[in-house]
Structures are given as C-alpha cells and as structure tokens.
N, C-alpha and C. Protein backbone atom coordinates (compact mmCIF):
# COMPACT_ATOMS: atom_id res chain seq x y z
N UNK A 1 6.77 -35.33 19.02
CA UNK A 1 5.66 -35.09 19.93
C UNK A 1 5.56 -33.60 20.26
N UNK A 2 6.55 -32.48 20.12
CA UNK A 2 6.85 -31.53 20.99
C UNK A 2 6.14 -30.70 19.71
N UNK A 3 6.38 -31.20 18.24
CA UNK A 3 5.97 -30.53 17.29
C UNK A 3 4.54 -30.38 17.08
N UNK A 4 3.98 -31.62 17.09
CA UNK A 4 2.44 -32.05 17.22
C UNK A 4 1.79 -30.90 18.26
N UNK A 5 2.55 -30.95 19.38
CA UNK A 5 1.82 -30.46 20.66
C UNK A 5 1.94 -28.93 20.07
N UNK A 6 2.92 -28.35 19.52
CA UNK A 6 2.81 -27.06 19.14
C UNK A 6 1.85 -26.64 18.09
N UNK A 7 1.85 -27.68 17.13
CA UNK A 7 1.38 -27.09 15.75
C UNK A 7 -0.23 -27.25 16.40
N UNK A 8 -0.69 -28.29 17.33
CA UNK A 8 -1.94 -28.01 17.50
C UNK A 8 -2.17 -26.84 18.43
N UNK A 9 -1.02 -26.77 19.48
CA UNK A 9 -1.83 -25.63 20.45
C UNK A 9 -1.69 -23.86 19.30
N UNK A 10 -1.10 -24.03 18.50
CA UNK A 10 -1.20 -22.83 17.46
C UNK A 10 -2.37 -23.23 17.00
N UNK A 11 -2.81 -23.99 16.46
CA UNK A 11 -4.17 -24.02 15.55
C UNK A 11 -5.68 -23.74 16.87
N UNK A 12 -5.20 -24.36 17.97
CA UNK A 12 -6.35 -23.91 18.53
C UNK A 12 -6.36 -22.61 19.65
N UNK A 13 -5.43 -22.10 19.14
CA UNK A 13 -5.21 -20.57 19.66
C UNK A 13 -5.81 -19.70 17.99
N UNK A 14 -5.32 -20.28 17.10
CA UNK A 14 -5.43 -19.22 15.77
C UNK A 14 -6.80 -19.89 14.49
N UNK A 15 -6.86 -21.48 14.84
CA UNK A 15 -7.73 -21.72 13.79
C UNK A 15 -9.63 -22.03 13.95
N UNK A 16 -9.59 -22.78 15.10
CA UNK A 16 -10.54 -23.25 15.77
C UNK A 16 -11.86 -22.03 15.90
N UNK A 17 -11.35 -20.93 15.61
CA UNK A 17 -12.81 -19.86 15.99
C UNK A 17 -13.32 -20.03 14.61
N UNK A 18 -12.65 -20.64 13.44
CA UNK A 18 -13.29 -20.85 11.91
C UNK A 18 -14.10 -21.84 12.21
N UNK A 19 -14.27 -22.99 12.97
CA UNK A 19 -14.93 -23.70 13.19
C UNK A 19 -16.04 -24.05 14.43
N UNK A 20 -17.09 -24.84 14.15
CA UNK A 20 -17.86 -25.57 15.38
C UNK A 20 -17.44 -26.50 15.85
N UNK A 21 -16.85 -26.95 16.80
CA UNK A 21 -16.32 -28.33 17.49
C UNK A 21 -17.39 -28.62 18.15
N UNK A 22 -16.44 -30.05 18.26
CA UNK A 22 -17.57 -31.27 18.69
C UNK A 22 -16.80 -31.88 19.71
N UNK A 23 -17.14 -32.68 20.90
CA UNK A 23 -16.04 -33.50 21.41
C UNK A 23 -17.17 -35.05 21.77
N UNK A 24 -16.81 -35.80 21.98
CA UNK A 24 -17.52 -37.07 22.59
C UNK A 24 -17.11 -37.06 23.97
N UNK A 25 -17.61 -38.13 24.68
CA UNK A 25 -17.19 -38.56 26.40
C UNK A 25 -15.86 -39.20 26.55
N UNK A 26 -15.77 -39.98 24.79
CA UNK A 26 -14.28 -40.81 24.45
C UNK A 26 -13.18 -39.53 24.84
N UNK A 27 -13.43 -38.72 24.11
CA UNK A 27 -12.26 -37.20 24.29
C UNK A 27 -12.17 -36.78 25.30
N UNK A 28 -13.20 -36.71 26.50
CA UNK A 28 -13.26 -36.09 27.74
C UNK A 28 -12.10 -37.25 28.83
N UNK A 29 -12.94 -38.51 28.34
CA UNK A 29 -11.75 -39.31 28.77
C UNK A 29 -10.30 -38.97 29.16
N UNK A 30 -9.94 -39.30 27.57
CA UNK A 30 -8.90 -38.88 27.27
C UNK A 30 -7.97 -37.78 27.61
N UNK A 31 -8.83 -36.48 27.79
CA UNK A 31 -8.36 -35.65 28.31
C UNK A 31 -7.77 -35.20 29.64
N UNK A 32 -8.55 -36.29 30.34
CA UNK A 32 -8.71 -36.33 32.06
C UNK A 32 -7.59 -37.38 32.00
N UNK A 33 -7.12 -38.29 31.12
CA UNK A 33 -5.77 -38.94 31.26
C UNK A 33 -4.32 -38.17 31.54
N UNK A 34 -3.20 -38.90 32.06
CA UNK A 34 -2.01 -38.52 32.67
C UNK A 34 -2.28 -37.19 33.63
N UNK A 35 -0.76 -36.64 33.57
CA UNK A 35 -0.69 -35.67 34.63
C UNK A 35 -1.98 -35.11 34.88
N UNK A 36 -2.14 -34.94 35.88
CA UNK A 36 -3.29 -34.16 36.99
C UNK A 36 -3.32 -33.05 36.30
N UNK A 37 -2.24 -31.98 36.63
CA UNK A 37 -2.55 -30.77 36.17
C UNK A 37 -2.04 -30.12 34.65
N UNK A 38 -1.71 -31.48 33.72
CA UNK A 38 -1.89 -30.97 32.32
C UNK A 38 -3.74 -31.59 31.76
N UNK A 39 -3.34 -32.67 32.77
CA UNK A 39 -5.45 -32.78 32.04
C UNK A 39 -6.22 -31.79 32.92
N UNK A 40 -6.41 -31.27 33.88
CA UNK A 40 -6.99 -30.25 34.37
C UNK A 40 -6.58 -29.03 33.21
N UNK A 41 -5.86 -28.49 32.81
CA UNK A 41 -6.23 -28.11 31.58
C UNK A 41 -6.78 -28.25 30.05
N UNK A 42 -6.63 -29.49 29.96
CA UNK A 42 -7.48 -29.77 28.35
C UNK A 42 -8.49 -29.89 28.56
N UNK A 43 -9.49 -30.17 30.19
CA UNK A 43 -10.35 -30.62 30.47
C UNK A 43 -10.73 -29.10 30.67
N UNK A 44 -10.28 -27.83 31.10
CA UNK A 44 -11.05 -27.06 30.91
C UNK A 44 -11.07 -26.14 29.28
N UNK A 45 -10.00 -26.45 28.55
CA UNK A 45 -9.82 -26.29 27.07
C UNK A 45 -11.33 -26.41 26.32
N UNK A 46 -11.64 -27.82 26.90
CA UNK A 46 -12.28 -28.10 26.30
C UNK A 46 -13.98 -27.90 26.68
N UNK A 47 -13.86 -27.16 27.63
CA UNK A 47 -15.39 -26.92 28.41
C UNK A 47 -15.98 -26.02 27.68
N UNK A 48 -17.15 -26.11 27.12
CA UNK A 48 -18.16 -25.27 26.23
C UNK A 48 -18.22 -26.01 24.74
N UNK A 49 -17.61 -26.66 24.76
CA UNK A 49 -18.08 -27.98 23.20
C UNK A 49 -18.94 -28.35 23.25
N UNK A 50 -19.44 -28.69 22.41
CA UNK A 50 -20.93 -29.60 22.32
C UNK A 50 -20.16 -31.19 22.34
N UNK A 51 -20.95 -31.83 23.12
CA UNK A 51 -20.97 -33.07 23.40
C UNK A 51 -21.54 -34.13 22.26
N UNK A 52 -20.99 -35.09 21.76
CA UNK A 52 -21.50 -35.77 20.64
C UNK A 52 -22.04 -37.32 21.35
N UNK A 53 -23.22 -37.82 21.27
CA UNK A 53 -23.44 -38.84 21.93
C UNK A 53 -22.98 -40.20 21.53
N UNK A 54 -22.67 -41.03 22.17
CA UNK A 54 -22.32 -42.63 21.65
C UNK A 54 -23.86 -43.47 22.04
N UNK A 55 -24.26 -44.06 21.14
CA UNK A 55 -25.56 -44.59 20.75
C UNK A 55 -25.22 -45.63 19.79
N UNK A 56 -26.31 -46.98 19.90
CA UNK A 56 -26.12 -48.00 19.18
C UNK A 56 -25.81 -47.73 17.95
N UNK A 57 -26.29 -46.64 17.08
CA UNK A 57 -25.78 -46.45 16.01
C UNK A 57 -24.56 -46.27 15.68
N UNK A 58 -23.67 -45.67 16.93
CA UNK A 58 -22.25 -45.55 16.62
C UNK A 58 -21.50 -47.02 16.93
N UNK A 59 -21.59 -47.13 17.96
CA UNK A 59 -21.51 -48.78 18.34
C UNK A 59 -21.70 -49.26 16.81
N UNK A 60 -22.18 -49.90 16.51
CA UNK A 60 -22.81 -51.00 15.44
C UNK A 60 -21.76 -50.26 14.18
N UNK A 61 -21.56 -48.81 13.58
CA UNK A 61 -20.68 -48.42 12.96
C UNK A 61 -19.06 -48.70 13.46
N UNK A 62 -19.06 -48.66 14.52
CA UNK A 62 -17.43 -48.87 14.93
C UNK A 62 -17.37 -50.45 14.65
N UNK A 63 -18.42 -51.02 15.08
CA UNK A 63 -18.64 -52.82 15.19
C UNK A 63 -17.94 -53.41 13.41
N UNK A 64 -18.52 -52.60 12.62
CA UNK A 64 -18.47 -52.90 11.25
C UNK A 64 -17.22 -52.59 10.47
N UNK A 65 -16.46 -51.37 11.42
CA UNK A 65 -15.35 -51.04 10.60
C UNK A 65 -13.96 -52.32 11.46
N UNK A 66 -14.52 -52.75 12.71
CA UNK A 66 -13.57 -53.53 12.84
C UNK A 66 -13.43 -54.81 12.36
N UNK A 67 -15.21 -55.44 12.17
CA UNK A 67 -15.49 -56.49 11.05
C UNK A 67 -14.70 -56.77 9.91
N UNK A 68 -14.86 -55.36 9.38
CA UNK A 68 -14.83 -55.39 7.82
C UNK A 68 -13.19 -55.23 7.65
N UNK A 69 -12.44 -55.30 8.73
CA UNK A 69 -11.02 -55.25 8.79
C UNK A 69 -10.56 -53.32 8.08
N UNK A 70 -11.38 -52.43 8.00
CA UNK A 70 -10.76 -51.37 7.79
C UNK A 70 -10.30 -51.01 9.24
N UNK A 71 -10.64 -51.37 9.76
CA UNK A 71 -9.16 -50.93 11.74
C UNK A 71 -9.18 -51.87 11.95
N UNK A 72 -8.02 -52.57 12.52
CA UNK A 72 -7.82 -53.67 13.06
C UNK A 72 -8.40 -53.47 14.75
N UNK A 73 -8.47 -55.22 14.83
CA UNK A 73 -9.22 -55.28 16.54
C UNK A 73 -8.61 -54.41 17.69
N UNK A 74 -7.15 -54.44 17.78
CA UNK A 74 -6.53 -53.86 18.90
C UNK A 74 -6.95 -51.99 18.65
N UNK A 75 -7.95 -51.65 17.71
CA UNK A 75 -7.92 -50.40 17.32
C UNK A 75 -9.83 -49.95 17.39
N UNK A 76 -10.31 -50.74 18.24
CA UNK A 76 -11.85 -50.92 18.19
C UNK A 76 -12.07 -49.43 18.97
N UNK A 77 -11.04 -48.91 20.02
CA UNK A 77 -11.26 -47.05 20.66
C UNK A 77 -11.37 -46.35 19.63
N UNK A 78 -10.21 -46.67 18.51
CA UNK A 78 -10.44 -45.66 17.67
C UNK A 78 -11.79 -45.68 16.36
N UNK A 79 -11.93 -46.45 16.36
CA UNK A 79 -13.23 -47.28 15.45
C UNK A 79 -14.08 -46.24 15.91
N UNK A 80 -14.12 -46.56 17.02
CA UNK A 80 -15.43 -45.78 18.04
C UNK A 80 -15.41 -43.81 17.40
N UNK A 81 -13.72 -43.86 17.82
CA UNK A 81 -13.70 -41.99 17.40
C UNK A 81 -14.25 -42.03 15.79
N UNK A 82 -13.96 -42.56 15.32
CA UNK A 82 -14.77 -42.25 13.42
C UNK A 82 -15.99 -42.56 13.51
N UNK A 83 -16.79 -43.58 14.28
CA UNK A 83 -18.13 -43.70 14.18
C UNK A 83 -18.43 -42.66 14.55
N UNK A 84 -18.46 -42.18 15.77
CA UNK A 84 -19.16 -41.18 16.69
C UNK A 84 -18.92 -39.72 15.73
N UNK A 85 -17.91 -39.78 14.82
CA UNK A 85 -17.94 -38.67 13.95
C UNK A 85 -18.73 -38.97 12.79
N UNK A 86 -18.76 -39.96 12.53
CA UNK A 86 -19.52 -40.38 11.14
C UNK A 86 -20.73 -39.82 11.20
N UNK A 87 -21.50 -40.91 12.46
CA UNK A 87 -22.86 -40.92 12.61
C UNK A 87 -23.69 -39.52 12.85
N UNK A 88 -22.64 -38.38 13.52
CA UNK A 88 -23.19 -37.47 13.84
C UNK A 88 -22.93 -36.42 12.56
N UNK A 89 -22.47 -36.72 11.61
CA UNK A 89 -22.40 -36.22 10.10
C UNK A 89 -21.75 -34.78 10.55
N UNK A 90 -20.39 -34.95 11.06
CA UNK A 90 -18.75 -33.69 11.54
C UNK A 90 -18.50 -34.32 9.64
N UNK A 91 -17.97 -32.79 9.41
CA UNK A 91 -17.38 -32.86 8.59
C UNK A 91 -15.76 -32.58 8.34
N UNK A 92 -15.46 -32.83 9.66
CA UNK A 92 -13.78 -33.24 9.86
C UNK A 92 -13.80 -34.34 11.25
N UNK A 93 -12.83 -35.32 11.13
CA UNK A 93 -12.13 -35.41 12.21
C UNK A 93 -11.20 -35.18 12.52
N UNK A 94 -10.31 -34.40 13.45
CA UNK A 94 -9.51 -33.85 13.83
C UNK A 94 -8.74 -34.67 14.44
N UNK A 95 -7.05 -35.30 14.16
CA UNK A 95 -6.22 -36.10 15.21
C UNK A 95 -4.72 -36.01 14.89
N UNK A 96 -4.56 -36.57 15.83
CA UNK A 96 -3.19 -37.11 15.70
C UNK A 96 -2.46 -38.32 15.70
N UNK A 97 -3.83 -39.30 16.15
CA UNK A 97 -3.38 -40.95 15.68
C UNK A 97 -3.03 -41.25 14.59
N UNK A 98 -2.37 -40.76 13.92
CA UNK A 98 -1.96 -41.84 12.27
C UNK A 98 -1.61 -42.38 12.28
N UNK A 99 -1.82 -43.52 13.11
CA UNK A 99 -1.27 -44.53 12.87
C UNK A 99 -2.80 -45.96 12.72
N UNK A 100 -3.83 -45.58 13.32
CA UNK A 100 -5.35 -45.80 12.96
C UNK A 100 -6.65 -45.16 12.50
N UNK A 101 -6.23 -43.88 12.62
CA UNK A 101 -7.12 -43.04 12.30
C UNK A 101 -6.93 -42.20 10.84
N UNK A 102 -5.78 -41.37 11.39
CA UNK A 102 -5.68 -40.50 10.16
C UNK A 102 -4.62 -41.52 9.48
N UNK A 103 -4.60 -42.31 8.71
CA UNK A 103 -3.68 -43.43 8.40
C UNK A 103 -3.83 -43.35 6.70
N UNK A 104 -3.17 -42.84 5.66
CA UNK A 104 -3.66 -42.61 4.13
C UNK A 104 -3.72 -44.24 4.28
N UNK A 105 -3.29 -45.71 4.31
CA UNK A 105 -3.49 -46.23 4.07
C UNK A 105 -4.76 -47.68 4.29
N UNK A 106 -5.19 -46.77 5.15
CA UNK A 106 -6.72 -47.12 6.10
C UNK A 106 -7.70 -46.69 5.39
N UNK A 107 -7.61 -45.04 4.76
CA UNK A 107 -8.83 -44.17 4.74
C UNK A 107 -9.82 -44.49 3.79
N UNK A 108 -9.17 -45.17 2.38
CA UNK A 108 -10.25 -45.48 1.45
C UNK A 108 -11.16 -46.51 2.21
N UNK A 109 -10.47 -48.02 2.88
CA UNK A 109 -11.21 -48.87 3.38
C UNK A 109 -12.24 -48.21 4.62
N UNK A 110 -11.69 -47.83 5.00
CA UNK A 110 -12.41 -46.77 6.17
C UNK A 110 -13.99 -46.29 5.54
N UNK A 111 -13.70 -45.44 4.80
CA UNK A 111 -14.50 -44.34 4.22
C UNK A 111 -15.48 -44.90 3.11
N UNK A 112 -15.15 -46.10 2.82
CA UNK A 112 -15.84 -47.14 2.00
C UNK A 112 -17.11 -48.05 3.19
N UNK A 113 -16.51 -48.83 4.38
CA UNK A 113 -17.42 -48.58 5.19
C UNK A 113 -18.55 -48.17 5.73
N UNK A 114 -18.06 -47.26 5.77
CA UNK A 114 -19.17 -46.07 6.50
C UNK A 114 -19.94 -45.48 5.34
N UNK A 115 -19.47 -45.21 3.88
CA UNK A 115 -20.52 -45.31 2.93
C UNK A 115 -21.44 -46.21 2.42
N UNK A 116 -21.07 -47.76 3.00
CA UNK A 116 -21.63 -48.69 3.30
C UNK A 116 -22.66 -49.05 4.05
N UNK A 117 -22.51 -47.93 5.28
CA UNK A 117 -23.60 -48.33 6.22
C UNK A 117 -24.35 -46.98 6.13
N UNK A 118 -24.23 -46.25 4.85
CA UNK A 118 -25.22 -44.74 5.09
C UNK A 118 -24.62 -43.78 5.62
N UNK A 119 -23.65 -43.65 5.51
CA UNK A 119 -22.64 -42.33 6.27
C UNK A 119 -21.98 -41.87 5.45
N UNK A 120 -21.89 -40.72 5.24
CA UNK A 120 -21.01 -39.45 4.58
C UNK A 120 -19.73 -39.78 5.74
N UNK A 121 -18.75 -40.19 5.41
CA UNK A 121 -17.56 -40.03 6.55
C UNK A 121 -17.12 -38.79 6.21
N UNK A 122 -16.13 -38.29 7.96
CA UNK A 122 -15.67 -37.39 7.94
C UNK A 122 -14.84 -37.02 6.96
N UNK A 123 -13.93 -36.06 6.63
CA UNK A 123 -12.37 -35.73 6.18
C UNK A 123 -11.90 -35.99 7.86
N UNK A 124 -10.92 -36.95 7.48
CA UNK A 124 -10.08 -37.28 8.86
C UNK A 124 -8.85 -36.70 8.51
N UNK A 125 -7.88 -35.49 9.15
CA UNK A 125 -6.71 -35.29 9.10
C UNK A 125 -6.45 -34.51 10.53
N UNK A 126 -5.08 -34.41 10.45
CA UNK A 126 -4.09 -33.58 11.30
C UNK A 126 -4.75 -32.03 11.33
N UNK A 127 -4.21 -31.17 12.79
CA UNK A 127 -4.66 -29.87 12.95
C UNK A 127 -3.77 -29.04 11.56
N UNK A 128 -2.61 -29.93 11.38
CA UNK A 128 -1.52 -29.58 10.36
C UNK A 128 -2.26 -29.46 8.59
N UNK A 129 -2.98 -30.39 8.76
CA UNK A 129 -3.34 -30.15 7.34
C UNK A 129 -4.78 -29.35 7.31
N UNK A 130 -5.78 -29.02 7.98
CA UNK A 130 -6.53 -27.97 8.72
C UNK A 130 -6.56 -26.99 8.29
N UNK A 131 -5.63 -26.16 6.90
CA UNK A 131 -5.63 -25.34 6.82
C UNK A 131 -6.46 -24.34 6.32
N UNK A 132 -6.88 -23.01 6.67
CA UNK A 132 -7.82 -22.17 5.74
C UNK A 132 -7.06 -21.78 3.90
C-alpha cells in the first residue's frame, strides 16, 4: 500500500502535467472517504478537474458489463468507473483496483463489452505503468 501511495503521489507530482484529467462524482466520493484530514487533501488535489458526468448511458454500460459477467455483481462501483470512462471516450483509466478494474484477466472480456455497446474502451492501467 505504502508503495502504491508513493509511486502514485510521484506520478502526480512528475507525470500528470503530460496529461488532461478527468474525475467523476464516483472519485470525489471516494476521495472525501476516511480520515478527515487526508481526504481534505485529495479533495483539494483534486479541485480544477473536469468533472465527467454519470448519465443513462453510463448506467446502461456499467448495467451490461455486469450482465455480461465481465465484473462480477459485488463489483457493479467499479463497472460504473469503466463506463463513465468509456462513454466519455478517456483514453486511459487510471487505478489501483486490480483486482476489478485493472485485472489482465478481466480486460479482454471487459473491453469486448464496451466494443459491443459502441465504445472505444479506455487503456485501463496503474499510475506505474503510465509511463512516458
């Protein structure tokens, strides 16, 4: 965990100005989770992103990847984070769930999906593999 937390706060000290980020309301969430005053910082980390909207279209994409068994049910939050990236055509998703998200053994079924329903899916990986 201590590694994760480093290798990303290096990438978004050193890599992140190569890119446009995106965040959803799911991430803002998230961010505002546990300690008070470590989410009072990601929550201002993250202030000046563009906001990505959740709309039936993402809905109905997350709906399909849990259908179609590429994420399992107990994994329908994260469904949601790849739709909301799909639909808004990011050409990364950025995480650290591998264990539903960035998962090599998810991604073809995943990414098959969402080419299914008209979506270019993201590249889903780690800040670790991110590299220029």
């Amino acid at each position: 965990m201590a590694a994760h937390q480093q290798l990303t706060s290096d990438w978004w000290n050193n890599k992140r100005q190569g890119y446009e980020l995106f965040i959803s309301e799911i991430v803002l969430d998230e961010a505002r989770a546990g300690d008070e005053q470590e989410a009072a910082k990601r929550v201002t980390a993250l202030q000046g992103l563009s906001l990505l909207e959740i709309n039936e279209d993402t809905i109905r994409l997350a709906e399909k990847l849990v259908e179609s068994h590429a994420m399992p049910k107990k994994a329908a939050h994260d469904a949601l984070h790849i739709a909301i990236a799909c639909v808004n055509g990011m050409d990364y998703l950025l995480t650290w769930n591998c264990k539903h998200i960035a998962n090599a053994k998810m991604r073809n079924r995943i990414e098959e999906v969402c080419r299914d329903a008209g979506y270019a899916p993201p590249t889903i990986c780690t800040p670790e593999e991110l590299e220029d």
